[in-house]
N, C-alpha and C. Protein backbone atom coordinates (compact mmCIF):
# COMPACT_ATOMS: atom_id res chain seq x y z
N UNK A 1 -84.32 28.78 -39.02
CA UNK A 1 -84.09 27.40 -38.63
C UNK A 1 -83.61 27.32 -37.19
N UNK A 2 -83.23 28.79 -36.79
CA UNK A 2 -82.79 28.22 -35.05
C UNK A 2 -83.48 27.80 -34.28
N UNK A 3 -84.94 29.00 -34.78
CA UNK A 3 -86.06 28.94 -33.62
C UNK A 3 -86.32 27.61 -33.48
N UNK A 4 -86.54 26.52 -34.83
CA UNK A 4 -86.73 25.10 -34.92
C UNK A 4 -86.00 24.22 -34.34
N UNK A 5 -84.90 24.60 -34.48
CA UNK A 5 -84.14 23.41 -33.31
C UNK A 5 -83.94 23.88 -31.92
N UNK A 6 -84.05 25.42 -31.39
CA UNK A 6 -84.37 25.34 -30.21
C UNK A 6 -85.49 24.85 -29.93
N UNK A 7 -86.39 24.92 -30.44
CA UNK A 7 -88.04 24.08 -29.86
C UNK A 7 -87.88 22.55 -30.40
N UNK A 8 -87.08 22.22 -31.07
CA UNK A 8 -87.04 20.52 -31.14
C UNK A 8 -85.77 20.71 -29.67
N UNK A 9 -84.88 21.20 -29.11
CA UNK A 9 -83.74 20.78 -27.89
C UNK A 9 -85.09 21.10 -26.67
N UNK A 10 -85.78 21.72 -26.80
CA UNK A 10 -86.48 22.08 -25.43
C UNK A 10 -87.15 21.10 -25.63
N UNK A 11 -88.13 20.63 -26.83
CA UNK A 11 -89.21 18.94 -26.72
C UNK A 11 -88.09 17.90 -26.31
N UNK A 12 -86.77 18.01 -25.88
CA UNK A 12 -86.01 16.46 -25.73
C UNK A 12 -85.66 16.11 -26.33
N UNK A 13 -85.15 16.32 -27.48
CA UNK A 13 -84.28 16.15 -29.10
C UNK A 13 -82.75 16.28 -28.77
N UNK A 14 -82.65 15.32 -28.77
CA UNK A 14 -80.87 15.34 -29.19
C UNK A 14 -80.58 15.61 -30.18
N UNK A 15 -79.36 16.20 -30.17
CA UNK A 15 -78.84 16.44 -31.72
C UNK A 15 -78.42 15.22 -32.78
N UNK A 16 -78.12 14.09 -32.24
CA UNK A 16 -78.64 13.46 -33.22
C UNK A 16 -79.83 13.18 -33.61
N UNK A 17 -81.13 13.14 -32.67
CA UNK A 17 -82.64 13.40 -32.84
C UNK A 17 -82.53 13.88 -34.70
N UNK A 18 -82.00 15.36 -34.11
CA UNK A 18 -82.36 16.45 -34.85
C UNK A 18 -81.78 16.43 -36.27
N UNK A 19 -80.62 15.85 -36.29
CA UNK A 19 -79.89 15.59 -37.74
C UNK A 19 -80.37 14.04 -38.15
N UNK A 20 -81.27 13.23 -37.76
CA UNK A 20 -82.26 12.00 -38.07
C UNK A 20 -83.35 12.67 -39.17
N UNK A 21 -83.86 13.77 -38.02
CA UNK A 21 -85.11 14.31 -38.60
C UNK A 21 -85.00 15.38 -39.97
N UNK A 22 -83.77 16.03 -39.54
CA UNK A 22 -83.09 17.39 -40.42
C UNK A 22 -82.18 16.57 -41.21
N UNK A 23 -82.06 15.64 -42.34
CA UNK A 23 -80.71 15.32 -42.63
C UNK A 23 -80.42 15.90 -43.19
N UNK A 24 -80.34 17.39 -44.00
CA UNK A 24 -79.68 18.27 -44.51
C UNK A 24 -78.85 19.15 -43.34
N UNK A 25 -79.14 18.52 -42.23
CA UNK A 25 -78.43 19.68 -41.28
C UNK A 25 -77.08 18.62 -40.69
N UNK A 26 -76.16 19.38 -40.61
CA UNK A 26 -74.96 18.29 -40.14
C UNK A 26 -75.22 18.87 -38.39
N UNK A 27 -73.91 18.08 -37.86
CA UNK A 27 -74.34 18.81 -35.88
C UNK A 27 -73.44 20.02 -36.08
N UNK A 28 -72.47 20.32 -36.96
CA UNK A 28 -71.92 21.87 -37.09
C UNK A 28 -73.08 23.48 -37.00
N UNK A 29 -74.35 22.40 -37.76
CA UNK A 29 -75.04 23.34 -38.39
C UNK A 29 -76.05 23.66 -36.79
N UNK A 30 -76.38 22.60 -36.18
CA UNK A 30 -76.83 22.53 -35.15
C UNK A 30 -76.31 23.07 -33.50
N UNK A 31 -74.85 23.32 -33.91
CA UNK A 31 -74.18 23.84 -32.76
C UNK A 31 -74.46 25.53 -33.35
N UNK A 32 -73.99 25.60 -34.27
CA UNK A 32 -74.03 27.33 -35.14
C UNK A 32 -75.63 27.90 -34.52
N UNK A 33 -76.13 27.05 -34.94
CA UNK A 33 -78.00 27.38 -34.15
C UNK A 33 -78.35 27.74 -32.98
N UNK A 34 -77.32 26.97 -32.19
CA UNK A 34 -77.68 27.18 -30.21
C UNK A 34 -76.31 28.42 -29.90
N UNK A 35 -75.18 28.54 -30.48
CA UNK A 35 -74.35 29.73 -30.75
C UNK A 35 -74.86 30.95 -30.64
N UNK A 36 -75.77 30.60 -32.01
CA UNK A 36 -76.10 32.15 -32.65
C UNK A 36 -77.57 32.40 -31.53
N UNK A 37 -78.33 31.53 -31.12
CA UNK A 37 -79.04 31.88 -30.09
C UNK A 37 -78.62 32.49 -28.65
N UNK A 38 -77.58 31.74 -28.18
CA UNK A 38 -76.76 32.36 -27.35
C UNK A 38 -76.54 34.36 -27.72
N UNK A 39 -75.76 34.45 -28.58
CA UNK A 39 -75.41 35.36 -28.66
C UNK A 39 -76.45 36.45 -28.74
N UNK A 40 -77.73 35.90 -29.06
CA UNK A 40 -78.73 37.03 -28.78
C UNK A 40 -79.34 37.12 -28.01
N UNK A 41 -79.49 36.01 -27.35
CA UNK A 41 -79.92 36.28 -26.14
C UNK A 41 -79.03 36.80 -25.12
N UNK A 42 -77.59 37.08 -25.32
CA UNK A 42 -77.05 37.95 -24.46
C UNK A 42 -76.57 39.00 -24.94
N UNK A 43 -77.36 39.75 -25.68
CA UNK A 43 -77.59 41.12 -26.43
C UNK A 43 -78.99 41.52 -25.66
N UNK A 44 -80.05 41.29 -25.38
CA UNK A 44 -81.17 40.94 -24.89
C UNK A 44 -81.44 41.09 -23.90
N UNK A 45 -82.24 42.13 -23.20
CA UNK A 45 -82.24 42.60 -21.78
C UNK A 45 -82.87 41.78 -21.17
N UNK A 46 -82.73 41.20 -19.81
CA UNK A 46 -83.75 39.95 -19.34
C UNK A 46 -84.51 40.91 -18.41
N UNK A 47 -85.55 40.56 -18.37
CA UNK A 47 -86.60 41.23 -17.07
C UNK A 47 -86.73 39.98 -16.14
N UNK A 48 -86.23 40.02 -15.09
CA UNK A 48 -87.26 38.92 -14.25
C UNK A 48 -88.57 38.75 -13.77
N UNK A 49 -88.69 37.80 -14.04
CA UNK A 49 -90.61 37.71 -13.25
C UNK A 49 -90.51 37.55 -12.16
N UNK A 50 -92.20 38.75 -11.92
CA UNK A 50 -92.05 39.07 -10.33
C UNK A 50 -92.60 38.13 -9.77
């Protein structure tokens, strides 16, 4: 479910957007989502493009 609400925050979705569309999801559940993305993406080696 993260990957889903990061690609609904990158289309322009607010989190209330997203708990409209998701109403099983509260904004706790929606912050835990961009968190737990965070945290892997800074586990996650970045390469820059050349």
């Amino acid at each position: 479910m993260a990957k889903n609400i990061l690609g609904l925050i990158a289309g322009d979705y607010l989190v209330e957007r997203i708990i409209e569309t998701y109403p099983e999801l509260s904004r706790e559940d929606v912050v835990d989502a961009l968190d737990y993305a965070s945290q892997v993406i800074d586990e996650e080696k970045v390469i820059p493009r050349a």
